[in-house]
C-alpha atoms as a PDB file:
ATOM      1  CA  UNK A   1     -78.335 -64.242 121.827  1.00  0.00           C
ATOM      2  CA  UNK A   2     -74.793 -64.374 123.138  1.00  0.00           C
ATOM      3  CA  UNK A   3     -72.233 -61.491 122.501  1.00  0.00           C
ATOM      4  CA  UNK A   4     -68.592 -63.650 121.044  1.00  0.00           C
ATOM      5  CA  UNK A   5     -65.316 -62.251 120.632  1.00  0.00           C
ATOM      6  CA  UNK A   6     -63.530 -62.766 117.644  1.00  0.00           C
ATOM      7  CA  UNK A   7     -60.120 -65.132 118.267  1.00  0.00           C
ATOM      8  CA  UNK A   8     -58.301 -62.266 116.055  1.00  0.00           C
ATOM      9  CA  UNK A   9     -59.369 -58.568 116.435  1.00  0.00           C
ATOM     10  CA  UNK A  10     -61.043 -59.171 119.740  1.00  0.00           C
ATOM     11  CA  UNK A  11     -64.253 -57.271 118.150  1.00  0.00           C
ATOM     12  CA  UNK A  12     -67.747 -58.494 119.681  1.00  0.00           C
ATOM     13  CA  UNK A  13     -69.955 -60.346 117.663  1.00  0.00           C
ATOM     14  CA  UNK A  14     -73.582 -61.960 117.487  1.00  0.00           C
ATOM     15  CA  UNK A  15     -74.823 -63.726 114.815  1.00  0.00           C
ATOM     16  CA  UNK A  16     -78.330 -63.772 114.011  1.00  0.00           C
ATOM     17  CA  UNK A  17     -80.625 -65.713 111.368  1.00  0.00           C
ATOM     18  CA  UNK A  18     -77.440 -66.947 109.559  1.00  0.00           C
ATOM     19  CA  UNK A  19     -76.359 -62.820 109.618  1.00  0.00           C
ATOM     20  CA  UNK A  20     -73.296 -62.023 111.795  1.00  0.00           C
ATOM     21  CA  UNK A  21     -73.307 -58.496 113.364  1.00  0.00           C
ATOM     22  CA  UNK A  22     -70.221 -56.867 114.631  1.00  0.00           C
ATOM     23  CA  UNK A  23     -70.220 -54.796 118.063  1.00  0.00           C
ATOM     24  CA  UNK A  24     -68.754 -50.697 117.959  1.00  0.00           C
ATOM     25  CA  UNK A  25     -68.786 -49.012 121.283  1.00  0.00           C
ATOM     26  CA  UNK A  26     -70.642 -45.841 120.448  1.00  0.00           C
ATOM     27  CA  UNK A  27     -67.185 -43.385 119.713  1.00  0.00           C
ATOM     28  CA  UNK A  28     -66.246 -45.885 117.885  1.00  0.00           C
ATOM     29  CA  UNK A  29     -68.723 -46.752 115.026  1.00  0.00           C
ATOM     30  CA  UNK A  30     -67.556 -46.277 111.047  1.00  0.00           C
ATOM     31  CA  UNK A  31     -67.547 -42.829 109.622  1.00  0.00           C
ATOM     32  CA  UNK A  32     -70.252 -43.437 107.395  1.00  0.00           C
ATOM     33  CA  UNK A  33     -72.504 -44.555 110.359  1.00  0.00           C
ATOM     34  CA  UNK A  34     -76.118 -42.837 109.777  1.00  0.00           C
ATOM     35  CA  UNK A  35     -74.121 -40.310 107.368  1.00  0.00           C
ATOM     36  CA  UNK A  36     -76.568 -38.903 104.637  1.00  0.00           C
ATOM     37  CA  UNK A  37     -73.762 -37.499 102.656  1.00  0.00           C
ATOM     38  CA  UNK A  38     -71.297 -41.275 102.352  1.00  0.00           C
ATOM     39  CA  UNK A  39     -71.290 -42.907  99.405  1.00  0.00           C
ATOM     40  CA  UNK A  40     -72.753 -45.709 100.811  1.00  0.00           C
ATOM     41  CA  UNK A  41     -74.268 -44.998 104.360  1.00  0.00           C
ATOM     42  CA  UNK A  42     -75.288 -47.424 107.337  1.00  0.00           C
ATOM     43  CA  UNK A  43     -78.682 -47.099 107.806  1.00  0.00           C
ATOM     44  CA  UNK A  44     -79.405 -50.448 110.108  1.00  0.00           C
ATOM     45  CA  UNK A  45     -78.245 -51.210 113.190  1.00  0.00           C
ATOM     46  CA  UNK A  46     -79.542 -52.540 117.011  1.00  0.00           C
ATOM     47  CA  UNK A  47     -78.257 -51.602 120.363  1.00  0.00           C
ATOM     48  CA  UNK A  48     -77.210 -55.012 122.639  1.00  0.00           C
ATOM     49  CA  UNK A  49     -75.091 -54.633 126.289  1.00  0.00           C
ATOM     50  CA  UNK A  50     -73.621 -51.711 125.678  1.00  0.00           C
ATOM     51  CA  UNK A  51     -72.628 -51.948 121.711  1.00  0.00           C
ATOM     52  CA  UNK A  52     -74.077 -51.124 118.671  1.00  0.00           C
ATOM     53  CA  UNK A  53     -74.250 -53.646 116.334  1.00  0.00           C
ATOM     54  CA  UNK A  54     -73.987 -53.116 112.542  1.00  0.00           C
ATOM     55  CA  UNK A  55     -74.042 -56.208 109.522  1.00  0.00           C
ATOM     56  CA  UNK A  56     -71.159 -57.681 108.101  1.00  0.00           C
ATOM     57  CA  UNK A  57     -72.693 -56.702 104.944  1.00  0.00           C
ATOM     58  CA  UNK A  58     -72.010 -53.384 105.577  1.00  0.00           C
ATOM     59  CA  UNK A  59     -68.204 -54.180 105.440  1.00  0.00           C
ATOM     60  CA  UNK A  60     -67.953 -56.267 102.272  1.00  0.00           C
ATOM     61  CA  UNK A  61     -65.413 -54.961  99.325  1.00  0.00           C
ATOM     62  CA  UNK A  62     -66.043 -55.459  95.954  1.00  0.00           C
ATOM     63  CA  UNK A  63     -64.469 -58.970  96.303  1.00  0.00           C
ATOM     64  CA  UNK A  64     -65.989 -60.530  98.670  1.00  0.00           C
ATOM     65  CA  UNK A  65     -63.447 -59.100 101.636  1.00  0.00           C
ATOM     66  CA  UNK A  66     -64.626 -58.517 104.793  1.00  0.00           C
ATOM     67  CA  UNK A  67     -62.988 -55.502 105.869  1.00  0.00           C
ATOM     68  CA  UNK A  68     -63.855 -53.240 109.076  1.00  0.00           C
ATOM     69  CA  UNK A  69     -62.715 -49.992 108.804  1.00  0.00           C
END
């Protein structure tokens, strides 16, 4: 597993069985990051080098956006 860097946003990346994950320094992660009381909280996540790493289907809109908050 190799930690990538997105050509745009600069945000680390890893992509695992056909899932990509993005990288958060800890201060850093969404709001709604292991937050009982969100709408819709994230729940999964791994630790790699330093980040933690959270699904990109955690950051899909209703239209198929990806969007990071």
């Amino acid at each position: 597993m190799k930690v990538r860097f997105s050509s745009t946003s600069k945000r680390p990346y890893v992509k695992l069985n056909n899932t990509k994950y993005f990288g958060f320094r800890i201060d850093l992660v969404p709001g709604r990051f292991a937050n009982d009381k969100a709408k819709t909280p994230i729940v999964s996540w791994f630790n790699y080098k330093g980040f933690t790493f959270l699904a990109e289907d955690n950051f899909v809109d209703l239209f198929g956006n990806i969007t990071i908050e």
